[in-house]
C-alpha atoms as a PDB file:
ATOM      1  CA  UNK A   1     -15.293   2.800  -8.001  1.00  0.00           C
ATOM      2  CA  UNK A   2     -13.073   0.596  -5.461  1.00  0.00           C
ATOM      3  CA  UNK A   3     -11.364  -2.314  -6.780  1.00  0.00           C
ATOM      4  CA  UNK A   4     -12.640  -5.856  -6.347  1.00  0.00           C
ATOM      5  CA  UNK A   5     -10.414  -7.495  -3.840  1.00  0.00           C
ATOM      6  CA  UNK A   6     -10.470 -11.812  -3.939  1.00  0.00           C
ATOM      7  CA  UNK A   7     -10.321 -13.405  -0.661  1.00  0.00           C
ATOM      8  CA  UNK A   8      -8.892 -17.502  -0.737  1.00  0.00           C
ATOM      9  CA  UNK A   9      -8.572 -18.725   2.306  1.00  0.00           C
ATOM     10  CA  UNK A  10     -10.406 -21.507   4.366  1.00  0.00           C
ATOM     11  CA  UNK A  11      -9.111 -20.751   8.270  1.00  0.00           C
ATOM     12  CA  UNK A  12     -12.375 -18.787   8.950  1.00  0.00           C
ATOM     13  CA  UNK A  13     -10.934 -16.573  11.202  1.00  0.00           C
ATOM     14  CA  UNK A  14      -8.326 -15.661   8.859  1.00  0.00           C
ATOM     15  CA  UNK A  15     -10.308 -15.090   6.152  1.00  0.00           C
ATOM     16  CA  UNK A  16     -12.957 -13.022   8.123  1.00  0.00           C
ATOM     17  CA  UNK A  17      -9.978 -10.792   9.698  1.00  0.00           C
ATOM     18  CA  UNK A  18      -8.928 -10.085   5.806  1.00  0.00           C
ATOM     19  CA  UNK A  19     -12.072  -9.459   4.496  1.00  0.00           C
ATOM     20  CA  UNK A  20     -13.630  -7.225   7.645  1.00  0.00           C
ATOM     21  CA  UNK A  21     -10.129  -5.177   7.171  1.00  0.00           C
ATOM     22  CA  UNK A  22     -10.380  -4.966   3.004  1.00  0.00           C
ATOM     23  CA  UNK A  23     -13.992  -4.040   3.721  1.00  0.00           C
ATOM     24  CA  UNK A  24     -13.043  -1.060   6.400  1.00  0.00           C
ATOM     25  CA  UNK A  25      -9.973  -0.158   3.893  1.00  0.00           C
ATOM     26  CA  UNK A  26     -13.049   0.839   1.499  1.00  0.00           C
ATOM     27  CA  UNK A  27     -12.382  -2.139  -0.987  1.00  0.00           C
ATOM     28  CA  UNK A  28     -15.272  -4.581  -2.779  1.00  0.00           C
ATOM     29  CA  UNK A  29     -14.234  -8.230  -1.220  1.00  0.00           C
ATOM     30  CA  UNK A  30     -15.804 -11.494  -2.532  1.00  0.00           C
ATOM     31  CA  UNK A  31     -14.169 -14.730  -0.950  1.00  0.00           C
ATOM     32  CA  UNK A  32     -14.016 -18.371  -1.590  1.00  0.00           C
ATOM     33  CA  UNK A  33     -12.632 -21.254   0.743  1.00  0.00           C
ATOM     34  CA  UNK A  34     -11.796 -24.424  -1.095  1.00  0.00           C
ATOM     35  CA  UNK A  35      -9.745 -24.493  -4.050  1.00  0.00           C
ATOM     36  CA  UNK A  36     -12.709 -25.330  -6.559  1.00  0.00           C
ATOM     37  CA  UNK A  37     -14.410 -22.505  -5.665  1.00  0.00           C
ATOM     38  CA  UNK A  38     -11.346 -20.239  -5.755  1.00  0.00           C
ATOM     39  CA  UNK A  39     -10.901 -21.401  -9.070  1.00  0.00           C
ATOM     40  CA  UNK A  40     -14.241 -20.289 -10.458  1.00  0.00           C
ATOM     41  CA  UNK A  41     -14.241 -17.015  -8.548  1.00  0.00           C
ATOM     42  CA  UNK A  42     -10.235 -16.289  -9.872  1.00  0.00           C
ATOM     43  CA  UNK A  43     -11.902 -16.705 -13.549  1.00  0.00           C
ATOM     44  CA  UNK A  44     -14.296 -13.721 -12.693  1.00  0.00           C
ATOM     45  CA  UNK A  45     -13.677 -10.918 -14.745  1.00  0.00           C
ATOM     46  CA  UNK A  46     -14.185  -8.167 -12.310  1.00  0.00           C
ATOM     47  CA  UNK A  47     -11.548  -9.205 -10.035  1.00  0.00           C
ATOM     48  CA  UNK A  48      -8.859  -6.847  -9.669  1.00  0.00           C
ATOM     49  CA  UNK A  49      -6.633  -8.145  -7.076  1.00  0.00           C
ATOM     50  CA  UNK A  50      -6.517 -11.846  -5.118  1.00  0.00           C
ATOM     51  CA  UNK A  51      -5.184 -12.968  -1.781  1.00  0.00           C
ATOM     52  CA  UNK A  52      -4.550 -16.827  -1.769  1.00  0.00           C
ATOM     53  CA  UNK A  53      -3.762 -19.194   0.538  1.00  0.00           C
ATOM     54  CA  UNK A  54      -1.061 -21.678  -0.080  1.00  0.00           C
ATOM     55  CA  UNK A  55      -3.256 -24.823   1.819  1.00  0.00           C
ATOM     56  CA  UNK A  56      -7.075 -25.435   0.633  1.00  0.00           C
ATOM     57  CA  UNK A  57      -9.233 -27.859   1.009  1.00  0.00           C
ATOM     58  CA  UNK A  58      -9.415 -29.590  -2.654  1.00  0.00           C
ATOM     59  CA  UNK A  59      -5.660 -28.790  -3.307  1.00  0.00           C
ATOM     60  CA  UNK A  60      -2.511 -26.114  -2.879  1.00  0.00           C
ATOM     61  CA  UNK A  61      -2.713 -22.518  -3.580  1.00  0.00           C
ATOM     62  CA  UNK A  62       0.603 -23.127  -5.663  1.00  0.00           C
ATOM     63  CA  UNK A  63      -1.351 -24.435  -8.215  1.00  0.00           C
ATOM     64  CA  UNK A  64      -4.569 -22.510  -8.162  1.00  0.00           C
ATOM     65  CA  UNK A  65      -2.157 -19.414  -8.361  1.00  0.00           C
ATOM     66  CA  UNK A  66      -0.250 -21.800 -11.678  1.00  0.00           C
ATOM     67  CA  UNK A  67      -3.871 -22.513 -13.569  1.00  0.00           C
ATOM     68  CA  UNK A  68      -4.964 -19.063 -12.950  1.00  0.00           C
ATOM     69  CA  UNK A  69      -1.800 -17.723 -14.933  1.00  0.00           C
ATOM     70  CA  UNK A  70      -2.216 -20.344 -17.513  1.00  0.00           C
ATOM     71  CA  UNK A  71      -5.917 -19.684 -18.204  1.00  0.00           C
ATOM     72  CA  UNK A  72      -5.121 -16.013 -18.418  1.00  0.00           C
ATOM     73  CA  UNK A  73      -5.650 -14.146 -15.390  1.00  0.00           C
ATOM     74  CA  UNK A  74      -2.693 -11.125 -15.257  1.00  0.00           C
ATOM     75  CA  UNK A  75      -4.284  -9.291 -12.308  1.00  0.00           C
ATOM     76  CA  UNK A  76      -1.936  -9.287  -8.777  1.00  0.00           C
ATOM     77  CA  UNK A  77      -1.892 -12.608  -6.631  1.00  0.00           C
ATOM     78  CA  UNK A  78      -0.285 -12.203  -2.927  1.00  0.00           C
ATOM     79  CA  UNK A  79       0.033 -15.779  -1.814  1.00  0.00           C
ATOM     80  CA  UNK A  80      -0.432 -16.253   2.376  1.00  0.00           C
ATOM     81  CA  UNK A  81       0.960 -19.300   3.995  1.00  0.00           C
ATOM     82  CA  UNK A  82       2.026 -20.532   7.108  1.00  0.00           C
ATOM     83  CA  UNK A  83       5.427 -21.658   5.619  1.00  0.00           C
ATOM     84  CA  UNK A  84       8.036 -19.498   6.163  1.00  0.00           C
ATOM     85  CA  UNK A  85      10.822 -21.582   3.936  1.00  0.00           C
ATOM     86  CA  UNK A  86      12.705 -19.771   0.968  1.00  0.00           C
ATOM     87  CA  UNK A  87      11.997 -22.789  -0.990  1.00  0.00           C
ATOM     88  CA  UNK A  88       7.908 -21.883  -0.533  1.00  0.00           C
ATOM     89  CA  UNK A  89       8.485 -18.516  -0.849  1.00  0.00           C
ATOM     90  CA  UNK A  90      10.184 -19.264  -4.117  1.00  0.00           C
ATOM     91  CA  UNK A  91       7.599 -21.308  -5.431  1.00  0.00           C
ATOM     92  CA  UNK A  92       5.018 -19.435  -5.015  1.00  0.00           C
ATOM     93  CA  UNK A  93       6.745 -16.431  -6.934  1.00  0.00           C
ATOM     94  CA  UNK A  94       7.187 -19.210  -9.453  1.00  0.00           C
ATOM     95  CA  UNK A  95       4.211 -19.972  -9.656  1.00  0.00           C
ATOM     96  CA  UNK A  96       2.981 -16.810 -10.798  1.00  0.00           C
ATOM     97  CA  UNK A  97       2.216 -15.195  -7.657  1.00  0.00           C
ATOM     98  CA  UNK A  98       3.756 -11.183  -7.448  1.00  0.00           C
ATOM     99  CA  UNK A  99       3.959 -11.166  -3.717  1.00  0.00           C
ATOM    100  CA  UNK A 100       4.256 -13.194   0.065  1.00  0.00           C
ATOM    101  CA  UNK A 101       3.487 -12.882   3.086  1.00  0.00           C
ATOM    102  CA  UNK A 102       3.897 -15.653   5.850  1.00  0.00           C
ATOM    103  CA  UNK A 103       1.072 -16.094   8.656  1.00  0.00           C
ATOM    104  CA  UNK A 104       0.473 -14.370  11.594  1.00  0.00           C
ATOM    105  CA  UNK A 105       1.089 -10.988   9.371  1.00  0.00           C
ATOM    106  CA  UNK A 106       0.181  -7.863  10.885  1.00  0.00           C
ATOM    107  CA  UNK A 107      -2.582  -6.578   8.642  1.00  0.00           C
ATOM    108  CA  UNK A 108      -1.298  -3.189   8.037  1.00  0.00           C
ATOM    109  CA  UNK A 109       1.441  -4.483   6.339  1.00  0.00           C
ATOM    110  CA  UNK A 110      -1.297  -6.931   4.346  1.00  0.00           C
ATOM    111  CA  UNK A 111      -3.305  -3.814   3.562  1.00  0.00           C
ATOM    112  CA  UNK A 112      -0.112  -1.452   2.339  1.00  0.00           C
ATOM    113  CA  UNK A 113       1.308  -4.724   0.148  1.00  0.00           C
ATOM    114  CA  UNK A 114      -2.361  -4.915  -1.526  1.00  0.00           C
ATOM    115  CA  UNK A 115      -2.206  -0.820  -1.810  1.00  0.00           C
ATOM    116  CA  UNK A 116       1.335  -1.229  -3.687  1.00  0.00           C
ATOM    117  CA  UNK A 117       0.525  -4.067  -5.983  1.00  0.00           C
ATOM    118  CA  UNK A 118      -2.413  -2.086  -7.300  1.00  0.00           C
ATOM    119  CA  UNK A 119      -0.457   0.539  -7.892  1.00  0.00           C
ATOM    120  CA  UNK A 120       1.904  -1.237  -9.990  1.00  0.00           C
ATOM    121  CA  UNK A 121      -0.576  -2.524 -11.667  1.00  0.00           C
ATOM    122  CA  UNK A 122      -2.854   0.069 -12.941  1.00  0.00           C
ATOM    123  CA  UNK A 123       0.284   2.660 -13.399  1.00  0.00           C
ATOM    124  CA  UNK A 124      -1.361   5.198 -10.984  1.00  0.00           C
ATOM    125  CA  UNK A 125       1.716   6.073  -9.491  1.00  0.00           C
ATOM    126  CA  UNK A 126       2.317   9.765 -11.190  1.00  0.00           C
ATOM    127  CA  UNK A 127       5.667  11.422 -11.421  1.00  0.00           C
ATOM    128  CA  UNK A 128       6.567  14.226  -8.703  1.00  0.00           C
ATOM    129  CA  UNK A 129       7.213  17.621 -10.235  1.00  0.00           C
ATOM    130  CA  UNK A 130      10.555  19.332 -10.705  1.00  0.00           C
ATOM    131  CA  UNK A 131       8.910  21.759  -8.342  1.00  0.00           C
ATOM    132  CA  UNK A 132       5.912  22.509  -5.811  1.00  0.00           C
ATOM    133  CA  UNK A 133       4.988  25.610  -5.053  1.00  0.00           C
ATOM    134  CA  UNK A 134       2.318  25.563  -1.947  1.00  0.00           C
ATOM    135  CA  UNK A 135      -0.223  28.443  -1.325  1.00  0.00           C
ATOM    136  CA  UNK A 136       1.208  30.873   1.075  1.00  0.00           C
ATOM    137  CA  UNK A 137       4.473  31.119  -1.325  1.00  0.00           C
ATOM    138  CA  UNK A 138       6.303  28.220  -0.168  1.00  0.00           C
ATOM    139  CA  UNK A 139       8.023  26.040  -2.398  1.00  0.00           C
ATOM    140  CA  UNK A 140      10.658  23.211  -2.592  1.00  0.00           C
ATOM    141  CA  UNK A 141      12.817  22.072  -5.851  1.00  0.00           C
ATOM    142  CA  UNK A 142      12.945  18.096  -6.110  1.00  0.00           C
ATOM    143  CA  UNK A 143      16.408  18.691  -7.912  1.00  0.00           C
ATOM    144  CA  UNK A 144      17.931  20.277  -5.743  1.00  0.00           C
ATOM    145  CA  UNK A 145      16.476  19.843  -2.273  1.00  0.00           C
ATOM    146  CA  UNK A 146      16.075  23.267  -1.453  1.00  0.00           C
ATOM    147  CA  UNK A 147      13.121  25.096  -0.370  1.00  0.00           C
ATOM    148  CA  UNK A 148      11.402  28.224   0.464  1.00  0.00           C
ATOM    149  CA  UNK A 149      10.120  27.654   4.153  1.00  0.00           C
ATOM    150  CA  UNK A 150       9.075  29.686   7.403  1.00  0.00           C
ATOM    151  CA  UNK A 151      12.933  29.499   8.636  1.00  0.00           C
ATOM    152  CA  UNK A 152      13.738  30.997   5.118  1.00  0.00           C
ATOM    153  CA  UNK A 153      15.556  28.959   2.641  1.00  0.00           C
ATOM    154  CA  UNK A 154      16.397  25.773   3.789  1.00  0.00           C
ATOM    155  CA  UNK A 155      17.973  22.302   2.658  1.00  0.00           C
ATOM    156  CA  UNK A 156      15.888  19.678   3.359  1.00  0.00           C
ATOM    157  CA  UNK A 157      17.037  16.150   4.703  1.00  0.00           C
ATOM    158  CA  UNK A 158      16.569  13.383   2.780  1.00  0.00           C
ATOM    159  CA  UNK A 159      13.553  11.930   3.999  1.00  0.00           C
ATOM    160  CA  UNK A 160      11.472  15.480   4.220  1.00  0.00           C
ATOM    161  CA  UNK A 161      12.578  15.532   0.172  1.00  0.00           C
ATOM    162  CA  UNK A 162      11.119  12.109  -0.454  1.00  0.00           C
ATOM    163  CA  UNK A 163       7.859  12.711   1.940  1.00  0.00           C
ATOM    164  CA  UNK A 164       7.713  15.544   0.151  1.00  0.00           C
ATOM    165  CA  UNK A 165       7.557  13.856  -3.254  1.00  0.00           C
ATOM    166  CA  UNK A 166       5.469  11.781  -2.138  1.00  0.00           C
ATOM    167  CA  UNK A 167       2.800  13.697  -1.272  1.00  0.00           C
ATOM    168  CA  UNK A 168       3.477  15.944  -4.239  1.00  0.00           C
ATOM    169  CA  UNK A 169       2.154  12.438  -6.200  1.00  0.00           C
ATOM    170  CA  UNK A 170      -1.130  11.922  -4.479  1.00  0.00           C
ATOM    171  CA  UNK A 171      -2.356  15.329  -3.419  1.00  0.00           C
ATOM    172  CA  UNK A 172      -5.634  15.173  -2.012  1.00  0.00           C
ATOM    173  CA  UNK A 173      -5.184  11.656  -1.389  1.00  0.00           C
ATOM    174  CA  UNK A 174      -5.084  10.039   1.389  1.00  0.00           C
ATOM    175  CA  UNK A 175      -1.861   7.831   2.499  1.00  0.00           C
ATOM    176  CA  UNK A 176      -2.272   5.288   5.072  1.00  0.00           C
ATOM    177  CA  UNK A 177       1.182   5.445   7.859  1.00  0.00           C
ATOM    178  CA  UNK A 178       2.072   2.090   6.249  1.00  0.00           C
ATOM    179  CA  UNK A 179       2.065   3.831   2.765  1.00  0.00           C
ATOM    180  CA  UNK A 180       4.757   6.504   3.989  1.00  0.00           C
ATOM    181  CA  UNK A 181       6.128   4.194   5.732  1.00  0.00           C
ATOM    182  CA  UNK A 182       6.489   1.482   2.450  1.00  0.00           C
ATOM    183  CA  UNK A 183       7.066   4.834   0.328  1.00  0.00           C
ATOM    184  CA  UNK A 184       9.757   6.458   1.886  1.00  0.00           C
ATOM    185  CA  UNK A 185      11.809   3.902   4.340  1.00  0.00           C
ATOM    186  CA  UNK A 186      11.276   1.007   2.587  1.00  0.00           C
ATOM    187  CA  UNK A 187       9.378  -2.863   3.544  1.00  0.00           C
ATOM    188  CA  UNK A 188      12.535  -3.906   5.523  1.00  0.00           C
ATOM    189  CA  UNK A 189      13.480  -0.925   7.668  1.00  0.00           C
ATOM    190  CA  UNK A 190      11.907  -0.320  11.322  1.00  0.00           C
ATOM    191  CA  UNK A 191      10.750   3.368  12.149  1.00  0.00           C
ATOM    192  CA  UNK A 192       7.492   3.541  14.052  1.00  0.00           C
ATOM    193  CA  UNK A 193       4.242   5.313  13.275  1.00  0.00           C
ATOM    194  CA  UNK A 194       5.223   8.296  15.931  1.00  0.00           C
ATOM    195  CA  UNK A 195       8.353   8.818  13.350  1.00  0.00           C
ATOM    196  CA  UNK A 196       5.957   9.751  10.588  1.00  0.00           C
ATOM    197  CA  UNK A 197       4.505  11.933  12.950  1.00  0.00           C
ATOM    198  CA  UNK A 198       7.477  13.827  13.426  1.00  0.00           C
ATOM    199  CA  UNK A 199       8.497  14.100  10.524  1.00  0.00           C
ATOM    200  CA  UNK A 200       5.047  15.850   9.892  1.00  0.00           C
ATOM    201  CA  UNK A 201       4.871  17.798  12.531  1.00  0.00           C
ATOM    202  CA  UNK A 202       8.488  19.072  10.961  1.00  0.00           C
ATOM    203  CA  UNK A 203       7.182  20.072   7.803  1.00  0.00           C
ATOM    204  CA  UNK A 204       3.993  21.518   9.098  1.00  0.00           C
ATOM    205  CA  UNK A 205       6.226  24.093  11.191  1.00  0.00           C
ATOM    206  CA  UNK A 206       8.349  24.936   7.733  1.00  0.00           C
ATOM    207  CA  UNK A 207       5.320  24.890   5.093  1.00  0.00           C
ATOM    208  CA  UNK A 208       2.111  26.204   7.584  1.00  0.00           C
ATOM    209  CA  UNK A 209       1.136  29.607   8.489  1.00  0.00           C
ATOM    210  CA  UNK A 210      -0.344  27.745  11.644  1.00  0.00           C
ATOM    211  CA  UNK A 211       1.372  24.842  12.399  1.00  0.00           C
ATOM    212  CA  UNK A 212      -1.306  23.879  15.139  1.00  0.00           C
ATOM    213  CA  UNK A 213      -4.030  24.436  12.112  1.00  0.00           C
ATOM    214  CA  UNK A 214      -2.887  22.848   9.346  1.00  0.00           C
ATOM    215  CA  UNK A 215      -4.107  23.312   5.768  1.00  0.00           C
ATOM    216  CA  UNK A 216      -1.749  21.667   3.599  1.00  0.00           C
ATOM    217  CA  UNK A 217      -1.125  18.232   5.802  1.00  0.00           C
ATOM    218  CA  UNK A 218      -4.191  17.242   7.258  1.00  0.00           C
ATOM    219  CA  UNK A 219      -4.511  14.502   9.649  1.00  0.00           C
ATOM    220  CA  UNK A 220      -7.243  12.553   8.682  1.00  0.00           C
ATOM    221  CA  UNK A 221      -7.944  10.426  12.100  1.00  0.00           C
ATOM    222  CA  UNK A 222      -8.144   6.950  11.742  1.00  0.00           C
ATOM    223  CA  UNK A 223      -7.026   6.897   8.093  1.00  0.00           C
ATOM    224  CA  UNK A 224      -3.715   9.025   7.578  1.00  0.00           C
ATOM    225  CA  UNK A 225      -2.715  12.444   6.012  1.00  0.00           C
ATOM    226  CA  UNK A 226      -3.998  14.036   3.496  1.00  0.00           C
ATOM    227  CA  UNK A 227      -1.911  16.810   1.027  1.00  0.00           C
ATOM    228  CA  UNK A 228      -3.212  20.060  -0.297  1.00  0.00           C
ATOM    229  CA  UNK A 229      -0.726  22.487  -1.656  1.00  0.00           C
END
């Protein structure tokens, strides 16, 4: 079942942007835009995951996020705010909020800081095997960084070993571009979409039979890539 995703914010446009994306993303999305009725909707039960906004008509986000925490409520909050300050950055992370991001936000980077907080949160993230074999008698060793490829055996580069790992820990999954990108070069570093691309394309041409059909990363349009060893 997808999770319940809580929308808090009263700019309209904002809030519809954030909910029609959730929506498309495949999540449940209730919203709310004053802080009253934030607070009843944060008490919910079937919430799994709110995005607040710091300013709300009836009061601050700061201290919807505070009463939340106080009354209970351990799912992840990601606070959104026009203020870019450390100092409201700061409190809000005081407050009891588990992540930030400052308005305009581009919403991929909304959607893969929602995917990660759930993910820390329900301990989904499983451990990548000393080894993966794939089906046509390929393999690679986590360990060591070596694998068994269409060029023979080969040392892979850093990043092929973590996409690798990656994908060994959510096959037939799908991972959004942000995902890889949060996943294996971090929040704060700058490669574009066309680098995960290549960096596919690379390990198509040393783990396919056909590179130009592949059955173990699958480009699934729209969405991301898919893994099938």
């Amino acid at each position: 079942m997808a999770e319940k995703i809580l929308v808090i914010e009263d700019e309209a446009l904002v809030r519809d942007l954030v909910v029609l994306n959730l929506k498309h993303a495949g999540y449940q999305v209730t919203s709310a835009a004053t802080f009253a009725d934030g607070a009843r909707a944060l008490a919910q039960p079937d919430v799994e995951l709110a995005v607040v906004d710091v300013m709300l008509p009836g009061g601050e986000g700061f201290q919807l996020v505070r009463d939340a925490r106080d009354a209970g409520v351990r799912y992840p909050i990601l606070m959104l705010t026009a203020r870019s300050e450390v100092q409201a950055k700061v409190r809000g992370l005081d407050c009891g909020a588990d992540d930030y991001l400052t308005k305009p936000f581009d919403v991929q980077e909304l959607l893969a800081r929602i995917r990660s907080l759930l993910r820390r949160a329900t301990g989904t993230v499983a451990a990548a095997p000393r080894a993966l074999q794939l089906g046509n008698g390929y393999s690679v060793r986590f360990d060591t960084g070596r694998a068994v490829t269409s060029e023979g055996e080969v040392t892979l580069s850093d990043k092929e070993l973590k996409l690798m790992e990656l994908f060994s820990k959510n096959v037939d999954k799908v991972l959004a571009r942000a995902d890889i990108l949060e996943e294996v070069w971090g929040m704060d570093a700058f490669p574009t979409d066309r680098t995960i691309d290549n960096f596919i394309l690379r390990l198509r041409r040393l783990f396919e039979e056909n590179p130009e059909n592949p059955i173990h990363f699958v480009t699934v349009r729209g969405r991301g890539y898919l893994f099938r060893p």
